[in-house]
N, C-alpha and C. Protein backbone atom coordinates (compact mmCIF):
# COMPACT_ATOMS: atom_id res chain seq x y z
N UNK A 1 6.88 -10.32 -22.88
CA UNK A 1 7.94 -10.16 -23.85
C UNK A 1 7.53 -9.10 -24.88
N UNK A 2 6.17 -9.01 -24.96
CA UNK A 2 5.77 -8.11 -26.25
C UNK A 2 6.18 -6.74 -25.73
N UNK A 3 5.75 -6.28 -24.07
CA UNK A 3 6.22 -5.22 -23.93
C UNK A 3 7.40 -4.93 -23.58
N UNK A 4 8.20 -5.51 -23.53
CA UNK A 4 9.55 -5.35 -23.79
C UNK A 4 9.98 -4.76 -25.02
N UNK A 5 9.91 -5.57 -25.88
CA UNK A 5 9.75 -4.89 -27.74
C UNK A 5 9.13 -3.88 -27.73
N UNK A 6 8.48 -3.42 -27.68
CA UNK A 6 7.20 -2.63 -27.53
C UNK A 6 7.67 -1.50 -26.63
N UNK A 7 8.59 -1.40 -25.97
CA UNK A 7 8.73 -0.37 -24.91
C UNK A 7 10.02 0.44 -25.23
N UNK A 8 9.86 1.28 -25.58
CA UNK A 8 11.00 2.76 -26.22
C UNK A 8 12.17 2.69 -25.15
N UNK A 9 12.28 2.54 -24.14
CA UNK A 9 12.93 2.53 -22.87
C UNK A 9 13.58 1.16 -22.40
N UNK A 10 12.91 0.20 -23.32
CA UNK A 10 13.84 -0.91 -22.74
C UNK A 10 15.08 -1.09 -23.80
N UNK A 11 16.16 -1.15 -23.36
CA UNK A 11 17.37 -1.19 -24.39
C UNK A 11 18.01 -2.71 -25.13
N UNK A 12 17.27 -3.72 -24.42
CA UNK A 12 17.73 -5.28 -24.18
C UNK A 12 16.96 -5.89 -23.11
N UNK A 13 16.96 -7.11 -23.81
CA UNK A 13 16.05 -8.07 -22.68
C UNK A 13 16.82 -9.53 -22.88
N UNK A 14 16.64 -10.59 -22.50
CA UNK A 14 17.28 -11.41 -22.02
C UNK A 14 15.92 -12.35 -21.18
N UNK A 15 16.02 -14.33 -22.00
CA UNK A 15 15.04 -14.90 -21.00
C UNK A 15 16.03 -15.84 -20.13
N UNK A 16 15.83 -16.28 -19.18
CA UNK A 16 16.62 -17.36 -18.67
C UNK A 16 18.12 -17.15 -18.90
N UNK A 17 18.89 -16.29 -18.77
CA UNK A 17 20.30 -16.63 -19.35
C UNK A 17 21.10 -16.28 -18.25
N UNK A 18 19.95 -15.69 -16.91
CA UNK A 18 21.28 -15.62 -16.10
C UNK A 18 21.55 -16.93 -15.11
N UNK A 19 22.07 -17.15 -14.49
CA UNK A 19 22.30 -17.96 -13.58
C UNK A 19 22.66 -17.54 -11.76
N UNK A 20 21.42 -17.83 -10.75
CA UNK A 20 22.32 -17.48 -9.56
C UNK A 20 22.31 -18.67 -8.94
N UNK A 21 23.46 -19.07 -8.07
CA UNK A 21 23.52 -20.43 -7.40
C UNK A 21 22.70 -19.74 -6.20
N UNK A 22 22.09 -21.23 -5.13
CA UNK A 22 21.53 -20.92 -4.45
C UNK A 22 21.26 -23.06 -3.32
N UNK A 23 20.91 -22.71 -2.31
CA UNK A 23 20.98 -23.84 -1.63
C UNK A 23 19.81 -23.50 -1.75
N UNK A 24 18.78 -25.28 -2.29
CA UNK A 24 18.01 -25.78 -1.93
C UNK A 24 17.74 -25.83 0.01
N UNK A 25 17.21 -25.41 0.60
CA UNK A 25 16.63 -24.95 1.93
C UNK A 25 16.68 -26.31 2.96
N UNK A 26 15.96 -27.66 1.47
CA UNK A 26 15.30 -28.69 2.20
C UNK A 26 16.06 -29.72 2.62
N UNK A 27 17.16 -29.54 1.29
CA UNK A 27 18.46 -31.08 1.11
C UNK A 27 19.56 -29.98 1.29
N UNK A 28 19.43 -29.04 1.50
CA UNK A 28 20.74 -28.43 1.35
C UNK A 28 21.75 -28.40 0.31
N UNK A 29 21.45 -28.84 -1.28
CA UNK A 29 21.95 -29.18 -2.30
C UNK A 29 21.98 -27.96 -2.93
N UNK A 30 23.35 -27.77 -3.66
CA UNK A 30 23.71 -26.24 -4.22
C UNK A 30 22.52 -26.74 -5.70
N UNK A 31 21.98 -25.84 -5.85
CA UNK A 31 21.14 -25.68 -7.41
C UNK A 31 21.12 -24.42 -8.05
N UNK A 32 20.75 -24.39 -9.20
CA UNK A 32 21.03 -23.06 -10.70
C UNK A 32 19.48 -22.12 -10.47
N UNK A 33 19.43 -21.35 -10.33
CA UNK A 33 17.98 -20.49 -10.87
C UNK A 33 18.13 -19.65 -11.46
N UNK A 34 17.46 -19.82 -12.40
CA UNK A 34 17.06 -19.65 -13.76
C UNK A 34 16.44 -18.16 -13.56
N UNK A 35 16.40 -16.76 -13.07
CA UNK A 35 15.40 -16.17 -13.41
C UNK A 35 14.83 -15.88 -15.01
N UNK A 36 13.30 -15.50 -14.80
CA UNK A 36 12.63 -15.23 -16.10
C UNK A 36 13.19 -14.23 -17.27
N UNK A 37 13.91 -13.12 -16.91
CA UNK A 37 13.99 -11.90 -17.21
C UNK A 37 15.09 -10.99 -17.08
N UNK A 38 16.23 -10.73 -17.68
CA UNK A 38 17.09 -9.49 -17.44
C UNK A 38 16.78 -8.90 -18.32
N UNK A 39 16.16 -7.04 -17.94
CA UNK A 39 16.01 -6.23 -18.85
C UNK A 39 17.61 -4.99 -18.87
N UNK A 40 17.81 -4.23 -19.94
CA UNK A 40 18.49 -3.20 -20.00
C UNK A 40 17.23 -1.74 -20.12
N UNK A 41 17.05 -0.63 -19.16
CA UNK A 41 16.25 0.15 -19.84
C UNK A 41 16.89 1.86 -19.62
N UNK A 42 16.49 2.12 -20.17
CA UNK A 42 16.67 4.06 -19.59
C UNK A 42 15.67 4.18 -18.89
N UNK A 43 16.39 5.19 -18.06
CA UNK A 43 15.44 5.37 -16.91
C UNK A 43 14.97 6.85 -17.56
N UNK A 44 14.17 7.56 -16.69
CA UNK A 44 13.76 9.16 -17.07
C UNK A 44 14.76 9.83 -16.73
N UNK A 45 15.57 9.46 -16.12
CA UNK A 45 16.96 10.86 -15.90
C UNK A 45 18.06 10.31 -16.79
N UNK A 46 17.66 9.30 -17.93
CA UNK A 46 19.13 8.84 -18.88
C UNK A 46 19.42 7.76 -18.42
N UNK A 47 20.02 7.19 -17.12
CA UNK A 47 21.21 6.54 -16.71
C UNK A 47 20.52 5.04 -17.21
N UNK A 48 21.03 3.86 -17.33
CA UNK A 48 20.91 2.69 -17.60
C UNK A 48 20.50 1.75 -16.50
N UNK A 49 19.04 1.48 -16.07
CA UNK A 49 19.62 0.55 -15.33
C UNK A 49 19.01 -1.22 -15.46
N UNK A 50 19.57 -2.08 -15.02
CA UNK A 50 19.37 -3.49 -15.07
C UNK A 50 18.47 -3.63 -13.99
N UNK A 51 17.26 -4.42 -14.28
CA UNK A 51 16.57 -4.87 -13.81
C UNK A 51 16.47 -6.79 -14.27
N UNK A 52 16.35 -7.57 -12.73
CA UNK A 52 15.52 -8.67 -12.74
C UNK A 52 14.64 -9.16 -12.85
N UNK A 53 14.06 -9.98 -13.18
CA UNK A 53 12.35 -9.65 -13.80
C UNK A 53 12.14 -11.35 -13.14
N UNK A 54 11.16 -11.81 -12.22
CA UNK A 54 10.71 -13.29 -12.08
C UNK A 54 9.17 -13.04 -12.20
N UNK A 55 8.48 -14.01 -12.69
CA UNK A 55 7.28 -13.72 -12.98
C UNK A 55 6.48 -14.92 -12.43
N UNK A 56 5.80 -14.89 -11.70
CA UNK A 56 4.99 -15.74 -10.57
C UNK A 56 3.47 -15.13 -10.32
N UNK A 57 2.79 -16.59 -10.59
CA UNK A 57 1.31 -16.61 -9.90
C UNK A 57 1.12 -15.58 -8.34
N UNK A 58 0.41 -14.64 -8.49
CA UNK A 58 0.48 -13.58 -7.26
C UNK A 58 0.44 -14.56 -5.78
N UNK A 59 -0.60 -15.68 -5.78
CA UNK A 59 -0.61 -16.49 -4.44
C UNK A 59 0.88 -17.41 -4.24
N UNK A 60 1.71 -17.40 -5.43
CA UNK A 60 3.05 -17.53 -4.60
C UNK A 60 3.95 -16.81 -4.11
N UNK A 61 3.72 -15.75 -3.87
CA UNK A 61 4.14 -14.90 -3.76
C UNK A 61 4.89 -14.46 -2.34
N UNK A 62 3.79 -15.18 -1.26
CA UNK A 62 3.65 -14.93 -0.23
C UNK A 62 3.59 -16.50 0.70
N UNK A 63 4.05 -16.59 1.90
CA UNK A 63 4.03 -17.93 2.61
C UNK A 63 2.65 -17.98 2.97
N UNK A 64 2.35 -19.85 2.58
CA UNK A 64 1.66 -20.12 2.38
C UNK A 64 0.64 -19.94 3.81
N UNK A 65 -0.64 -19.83 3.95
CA UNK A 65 -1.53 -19.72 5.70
C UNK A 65 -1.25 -21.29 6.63
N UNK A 66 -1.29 -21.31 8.00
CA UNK A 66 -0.73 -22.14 8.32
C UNK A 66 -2.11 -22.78 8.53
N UNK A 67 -2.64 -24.37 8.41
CA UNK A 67 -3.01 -25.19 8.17
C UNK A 67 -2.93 -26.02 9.40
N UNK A 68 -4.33 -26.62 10.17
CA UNK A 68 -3.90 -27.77 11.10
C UNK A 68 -3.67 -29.19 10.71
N UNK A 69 -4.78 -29.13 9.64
CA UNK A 69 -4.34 -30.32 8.64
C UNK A 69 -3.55 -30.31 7.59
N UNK A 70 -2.38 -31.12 7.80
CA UNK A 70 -1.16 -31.38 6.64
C UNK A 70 -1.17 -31.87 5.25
N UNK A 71 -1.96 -31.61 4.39
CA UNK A 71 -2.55 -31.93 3.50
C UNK A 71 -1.33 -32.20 2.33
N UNK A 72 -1.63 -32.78 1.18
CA UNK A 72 -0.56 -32.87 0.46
C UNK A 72 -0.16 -30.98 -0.88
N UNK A 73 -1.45 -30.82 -0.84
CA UNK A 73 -1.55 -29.53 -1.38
C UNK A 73 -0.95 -28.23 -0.21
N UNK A 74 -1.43 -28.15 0.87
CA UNK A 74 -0.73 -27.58 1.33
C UNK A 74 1.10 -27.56 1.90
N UNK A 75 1.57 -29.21 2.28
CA UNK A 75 3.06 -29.22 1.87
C UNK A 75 3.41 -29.06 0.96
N UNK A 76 3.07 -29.16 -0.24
CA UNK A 76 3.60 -28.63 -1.87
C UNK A 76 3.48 -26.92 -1.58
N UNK A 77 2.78 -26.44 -1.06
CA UNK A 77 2.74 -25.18 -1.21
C UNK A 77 3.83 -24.40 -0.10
N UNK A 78 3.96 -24.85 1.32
CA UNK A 78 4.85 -24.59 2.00
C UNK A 78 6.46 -25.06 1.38
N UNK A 79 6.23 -26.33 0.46
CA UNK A 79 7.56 -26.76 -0.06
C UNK A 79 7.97 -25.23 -1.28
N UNK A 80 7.37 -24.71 -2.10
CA UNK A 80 7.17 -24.33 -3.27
C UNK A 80 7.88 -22.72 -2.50
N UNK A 81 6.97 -22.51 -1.54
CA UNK A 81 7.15 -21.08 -0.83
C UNK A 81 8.99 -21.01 -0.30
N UNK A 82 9.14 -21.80 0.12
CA UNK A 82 10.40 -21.95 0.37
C UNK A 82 11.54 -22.23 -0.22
N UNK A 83 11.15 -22.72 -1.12
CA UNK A 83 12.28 -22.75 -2.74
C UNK A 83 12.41 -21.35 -3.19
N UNK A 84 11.14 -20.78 -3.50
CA UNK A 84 10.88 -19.45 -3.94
C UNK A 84 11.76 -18.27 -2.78
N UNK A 85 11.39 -18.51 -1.77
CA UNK A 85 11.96 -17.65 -0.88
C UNK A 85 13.23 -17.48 -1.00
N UNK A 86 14.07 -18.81 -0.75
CA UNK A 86 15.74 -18.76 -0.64
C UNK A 86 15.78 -18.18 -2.28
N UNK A 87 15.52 -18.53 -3.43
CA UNK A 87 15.82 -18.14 -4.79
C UNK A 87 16.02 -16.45 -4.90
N UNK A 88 14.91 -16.35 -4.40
CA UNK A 88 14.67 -15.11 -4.26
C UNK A 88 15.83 -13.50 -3.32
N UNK A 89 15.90 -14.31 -2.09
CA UNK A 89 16.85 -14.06 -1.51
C UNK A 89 18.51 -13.57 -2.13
N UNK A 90 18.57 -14.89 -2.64
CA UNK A 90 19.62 -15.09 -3.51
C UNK A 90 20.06 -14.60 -4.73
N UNK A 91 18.84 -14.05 -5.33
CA UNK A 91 18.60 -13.27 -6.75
C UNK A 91 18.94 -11.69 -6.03
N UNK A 92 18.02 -11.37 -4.88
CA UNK A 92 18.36 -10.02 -4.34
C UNK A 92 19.57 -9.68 -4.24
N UNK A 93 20.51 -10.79 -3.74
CA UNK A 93 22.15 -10.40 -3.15
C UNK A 93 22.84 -10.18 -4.85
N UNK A 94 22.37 -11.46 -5.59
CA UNK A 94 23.40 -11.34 -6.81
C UNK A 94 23.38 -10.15 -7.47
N UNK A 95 21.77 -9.21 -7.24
CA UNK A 95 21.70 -7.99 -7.86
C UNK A 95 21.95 -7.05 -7.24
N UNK A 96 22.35 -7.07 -6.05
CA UNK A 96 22.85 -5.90 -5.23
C UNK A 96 24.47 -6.03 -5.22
N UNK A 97 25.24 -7.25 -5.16
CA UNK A 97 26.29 -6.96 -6.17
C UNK A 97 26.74 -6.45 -7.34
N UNK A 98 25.43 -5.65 -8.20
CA UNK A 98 26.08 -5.28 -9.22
C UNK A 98 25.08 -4.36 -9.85
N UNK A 99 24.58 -3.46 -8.66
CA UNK A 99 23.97 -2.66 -8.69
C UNK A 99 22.82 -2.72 -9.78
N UNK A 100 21.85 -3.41 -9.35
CA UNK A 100 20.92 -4.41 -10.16
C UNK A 100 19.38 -4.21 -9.48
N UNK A 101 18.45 -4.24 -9.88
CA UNK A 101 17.37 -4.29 -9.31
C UNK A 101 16.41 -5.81 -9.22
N UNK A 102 15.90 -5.98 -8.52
CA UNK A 102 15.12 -7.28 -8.43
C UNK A 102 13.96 -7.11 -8.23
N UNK A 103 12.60 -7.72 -9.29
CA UNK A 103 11.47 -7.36 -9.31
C UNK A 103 10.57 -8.89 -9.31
N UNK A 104 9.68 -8.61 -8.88
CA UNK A 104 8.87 -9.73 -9.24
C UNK A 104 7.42 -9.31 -9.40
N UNK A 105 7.06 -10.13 -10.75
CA UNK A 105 5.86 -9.62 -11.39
C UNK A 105 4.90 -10.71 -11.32
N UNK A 106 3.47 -10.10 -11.02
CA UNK A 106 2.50 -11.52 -10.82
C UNK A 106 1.11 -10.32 -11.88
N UNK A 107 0.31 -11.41 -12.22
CA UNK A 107 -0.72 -11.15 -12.72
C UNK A 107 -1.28 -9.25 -11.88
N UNK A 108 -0.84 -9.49 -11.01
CA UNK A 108 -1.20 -7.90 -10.38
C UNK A 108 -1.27 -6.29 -10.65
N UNK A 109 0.24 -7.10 -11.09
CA UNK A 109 0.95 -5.56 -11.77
C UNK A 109 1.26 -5.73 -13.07
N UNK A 110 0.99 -6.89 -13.72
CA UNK A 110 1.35 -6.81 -15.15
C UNK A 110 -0.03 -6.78 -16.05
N UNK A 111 -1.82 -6.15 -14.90
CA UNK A 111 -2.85 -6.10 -15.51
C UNK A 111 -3.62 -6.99 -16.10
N UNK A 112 -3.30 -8.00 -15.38
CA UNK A 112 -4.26 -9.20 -16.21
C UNK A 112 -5.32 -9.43 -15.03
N UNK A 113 -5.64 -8.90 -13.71
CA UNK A 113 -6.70 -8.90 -13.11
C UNK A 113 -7.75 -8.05 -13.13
């Protein structure tokens, strides 16, 4: 958030306020996600554009390694990956309706490793 403030180029930011519907994968139950982040920024050629911002631990990032033993840590993690996935999915379409970008930030790229 600081660099948001902090950044000459971002025009508006926004936490949690958007909403995309999305089916839970597991129950099939319509649910709300919340992303972290809508920014407004200038780009280097002027034009405005909206970006999505979700911000996630880098190892969720990715489906989880497959496992012979079913452990309870590893179904939380295959459960977790798959929430994330469809959300995600779903965040992509809502922002490609409206000519929107979708990003996701993990400790990687936001320099904390």
């Amino acid at each position: 958030m600081n660099w948001f403030d902090t950044t000459d180029n971002v025009i508006a930011w926004s936490s949690e306020e958007v909403i995309v519907p999305y089916r839970d994968p597991f129950t099939g139950r319509a649910r709300r996600y919340f992303p972290d982040f809508v920014i407004r920024m200038r780009r280097g050629d002027g034009k405005i554009q909206t970006v999505m911002i979700e911000v996630k631990p880098d190892g969720q990032t990715r489906p989880p390694k497959t496992q012979k033993n079913r452990t309870k840590r590893y179904i939380n993690e295959v459960y977790t990956w798959g929430i994330n996935k469809n959300k995600w999915e779903q965040a992509r379409l809502y922002c490609a309706k409206r000519d929107w970008d979708f990003q996701i930030w993990t400790e990687k790229n936001m320099g904390f490793t």
